[in-house]
N, C-alpha and C. Protein backbone atom coordinates (compact mmCIF):
# COMPACT_ATOMS: atom_id res chain seq x y z
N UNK A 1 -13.99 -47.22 14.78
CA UNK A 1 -12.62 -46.76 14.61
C UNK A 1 -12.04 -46.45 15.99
N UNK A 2 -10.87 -47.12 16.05
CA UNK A 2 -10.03 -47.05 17.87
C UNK A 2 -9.60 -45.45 17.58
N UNK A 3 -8.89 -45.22 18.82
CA UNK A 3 -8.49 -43.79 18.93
C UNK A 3 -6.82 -43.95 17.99
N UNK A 4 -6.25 -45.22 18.02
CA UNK A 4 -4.72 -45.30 17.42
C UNK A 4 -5.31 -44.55 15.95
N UNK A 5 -6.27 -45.34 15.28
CA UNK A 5 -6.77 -45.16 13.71
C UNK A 5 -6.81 -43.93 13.68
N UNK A 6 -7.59 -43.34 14.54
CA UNK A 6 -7.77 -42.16 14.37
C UNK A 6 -6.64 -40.76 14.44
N UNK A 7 -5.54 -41.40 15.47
CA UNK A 7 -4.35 -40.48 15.11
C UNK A 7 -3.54 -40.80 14.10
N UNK A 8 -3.30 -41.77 13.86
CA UNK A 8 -2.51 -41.90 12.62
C UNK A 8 -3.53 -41.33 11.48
N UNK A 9 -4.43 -41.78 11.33
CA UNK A 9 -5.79 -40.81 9.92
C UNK A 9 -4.95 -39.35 9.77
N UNK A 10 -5.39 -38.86 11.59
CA UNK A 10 -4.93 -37.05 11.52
C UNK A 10 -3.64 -36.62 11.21
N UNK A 11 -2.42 -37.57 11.72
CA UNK A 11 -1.31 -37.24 11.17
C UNK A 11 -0.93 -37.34 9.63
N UNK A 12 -1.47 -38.71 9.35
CA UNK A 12 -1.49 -38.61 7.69
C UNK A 12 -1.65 -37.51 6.73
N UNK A 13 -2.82 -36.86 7.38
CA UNK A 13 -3.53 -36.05 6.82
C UNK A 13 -2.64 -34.44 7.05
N UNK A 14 -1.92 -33.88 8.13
CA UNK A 14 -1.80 -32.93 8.44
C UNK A 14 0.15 -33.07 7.73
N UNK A 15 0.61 -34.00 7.56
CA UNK A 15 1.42 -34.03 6.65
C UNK A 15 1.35 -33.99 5.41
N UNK A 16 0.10 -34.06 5.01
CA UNK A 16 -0.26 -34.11 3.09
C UNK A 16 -0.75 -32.62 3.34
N UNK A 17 -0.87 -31.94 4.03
CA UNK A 17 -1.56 -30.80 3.89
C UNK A 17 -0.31 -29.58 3.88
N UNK A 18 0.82 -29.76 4.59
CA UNK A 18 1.32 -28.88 4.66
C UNK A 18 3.08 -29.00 3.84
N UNK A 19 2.62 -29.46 2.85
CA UNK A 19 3.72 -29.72 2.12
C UNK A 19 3.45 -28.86 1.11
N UNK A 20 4.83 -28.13 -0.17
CA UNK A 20 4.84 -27.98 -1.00
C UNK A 20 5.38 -28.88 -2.43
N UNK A 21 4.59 -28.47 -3.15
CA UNK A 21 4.99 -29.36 -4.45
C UNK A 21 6.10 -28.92 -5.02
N UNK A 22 6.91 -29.57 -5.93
CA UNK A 22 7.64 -28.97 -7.08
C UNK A 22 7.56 -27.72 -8.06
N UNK A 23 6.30 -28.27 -8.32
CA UNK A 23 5.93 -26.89 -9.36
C UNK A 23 5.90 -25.66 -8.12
N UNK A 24 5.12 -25.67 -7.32
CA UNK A 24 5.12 -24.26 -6.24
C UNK A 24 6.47 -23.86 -5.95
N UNK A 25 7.44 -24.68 -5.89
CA UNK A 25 8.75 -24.32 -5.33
C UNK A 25 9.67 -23.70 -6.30
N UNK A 26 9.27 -24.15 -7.60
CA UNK A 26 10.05 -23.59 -8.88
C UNK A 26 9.39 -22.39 -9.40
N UNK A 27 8.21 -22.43 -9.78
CA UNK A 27 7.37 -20.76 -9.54
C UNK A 27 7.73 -20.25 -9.25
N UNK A 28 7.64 -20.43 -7.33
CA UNK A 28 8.30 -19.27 -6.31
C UNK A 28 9.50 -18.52 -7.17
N UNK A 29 9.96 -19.75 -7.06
CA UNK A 29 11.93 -19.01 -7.63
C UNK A 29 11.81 -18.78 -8.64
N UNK A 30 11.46 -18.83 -9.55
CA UNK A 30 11.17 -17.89 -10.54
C UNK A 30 10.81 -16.75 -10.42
N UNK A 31 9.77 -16.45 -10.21
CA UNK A 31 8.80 -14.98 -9.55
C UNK A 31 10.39 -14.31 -8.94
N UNK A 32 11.10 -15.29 -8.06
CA UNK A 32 12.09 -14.06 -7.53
C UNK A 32 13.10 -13.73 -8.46
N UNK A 33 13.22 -14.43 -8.90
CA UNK A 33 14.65 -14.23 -10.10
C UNK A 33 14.02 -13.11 -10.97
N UNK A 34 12.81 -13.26 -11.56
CA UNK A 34 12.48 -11.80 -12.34
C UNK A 34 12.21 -10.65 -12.12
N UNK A 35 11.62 -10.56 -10.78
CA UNK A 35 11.94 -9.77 -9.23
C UNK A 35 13.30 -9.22 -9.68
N UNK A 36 14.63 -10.03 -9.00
CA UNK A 36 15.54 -9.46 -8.59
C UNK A 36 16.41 -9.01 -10.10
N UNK A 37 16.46 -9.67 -11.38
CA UNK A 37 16.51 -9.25 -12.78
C UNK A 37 16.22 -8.41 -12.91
N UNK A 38 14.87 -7.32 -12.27
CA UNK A 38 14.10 -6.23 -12.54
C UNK A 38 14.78 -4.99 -12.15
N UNK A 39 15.19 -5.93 -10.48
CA UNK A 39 15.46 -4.72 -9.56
C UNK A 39 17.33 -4.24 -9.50
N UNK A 40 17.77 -5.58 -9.78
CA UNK A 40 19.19 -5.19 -9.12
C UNK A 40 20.17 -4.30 -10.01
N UNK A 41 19.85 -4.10 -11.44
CA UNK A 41 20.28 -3.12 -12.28
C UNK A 41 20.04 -1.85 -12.20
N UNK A 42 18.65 -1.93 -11.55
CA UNK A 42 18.35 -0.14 -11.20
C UNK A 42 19.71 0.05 -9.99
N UNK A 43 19.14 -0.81 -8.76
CA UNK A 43 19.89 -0.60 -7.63
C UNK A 43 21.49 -0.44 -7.90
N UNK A 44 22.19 -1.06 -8.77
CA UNK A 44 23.54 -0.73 -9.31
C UNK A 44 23.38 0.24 -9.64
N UNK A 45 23.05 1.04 -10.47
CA UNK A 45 23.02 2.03 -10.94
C UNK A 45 22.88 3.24 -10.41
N UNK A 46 21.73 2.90 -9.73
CA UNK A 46 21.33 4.29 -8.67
C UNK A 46 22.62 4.14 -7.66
N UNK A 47 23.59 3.08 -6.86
CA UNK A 47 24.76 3.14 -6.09
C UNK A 47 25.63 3.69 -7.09
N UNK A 48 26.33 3.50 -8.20
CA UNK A 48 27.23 3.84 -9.26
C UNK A 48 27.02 5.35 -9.01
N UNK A 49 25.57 6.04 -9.67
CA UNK A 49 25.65 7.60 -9.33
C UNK A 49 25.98 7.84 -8.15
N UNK A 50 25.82 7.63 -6.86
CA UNK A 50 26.10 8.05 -6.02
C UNK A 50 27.41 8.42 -5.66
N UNK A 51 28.66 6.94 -6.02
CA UNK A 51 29.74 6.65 -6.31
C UNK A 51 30.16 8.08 -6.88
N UNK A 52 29.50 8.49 -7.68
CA UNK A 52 30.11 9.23 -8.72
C UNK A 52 30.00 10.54 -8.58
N UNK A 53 29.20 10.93 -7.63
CA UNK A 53 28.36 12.13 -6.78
C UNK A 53 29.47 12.56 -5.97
N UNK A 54 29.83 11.25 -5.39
CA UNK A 54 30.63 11.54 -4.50
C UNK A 54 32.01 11.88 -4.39
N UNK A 55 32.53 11.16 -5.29
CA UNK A 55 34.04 11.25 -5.87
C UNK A 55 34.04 13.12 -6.62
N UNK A 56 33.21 13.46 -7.36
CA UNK A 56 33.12 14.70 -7.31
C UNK A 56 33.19 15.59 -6.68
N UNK A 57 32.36 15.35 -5.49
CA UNK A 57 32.29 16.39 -4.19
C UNK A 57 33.53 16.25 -3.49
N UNK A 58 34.57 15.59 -3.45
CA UNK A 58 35.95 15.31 -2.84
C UNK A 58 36.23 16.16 -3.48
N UNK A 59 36.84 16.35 -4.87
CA UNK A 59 37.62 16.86 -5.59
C UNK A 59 37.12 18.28 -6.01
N UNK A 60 35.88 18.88 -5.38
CA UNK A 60 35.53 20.52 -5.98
C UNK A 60 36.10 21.04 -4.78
């Protein structure tokens, strides 16, 4: 095997290696969407009281 064979072999190879698939990429985003589904209603909420904390403390 020449040295050309042999870099093209390694490049072949180091491009099949560092790729993601479909399924991994749709997972991912999933996992975050139920993540952020989880989280961003608390986080409204807990800002809303504050909102509301605050507008109080103006007006006493």
């Amino acid at each position: 095997m020449n040295t050309d064979t042999k870099l093209i072999d390694y490049v072949k190879e180091c491009k099949s290696q560092h790729a993601f698939t479909l399924a991994e990429v749709l997972i991912t985003l999933g996992i975050i969407g139920v993540v952020a589904a989880l989280t961003i209603p608390t986080l409204i909420n807990t800002y809303n009281a504050k909102v509301r904390e605050t507008q109080i403390k103006k007006h006493i």
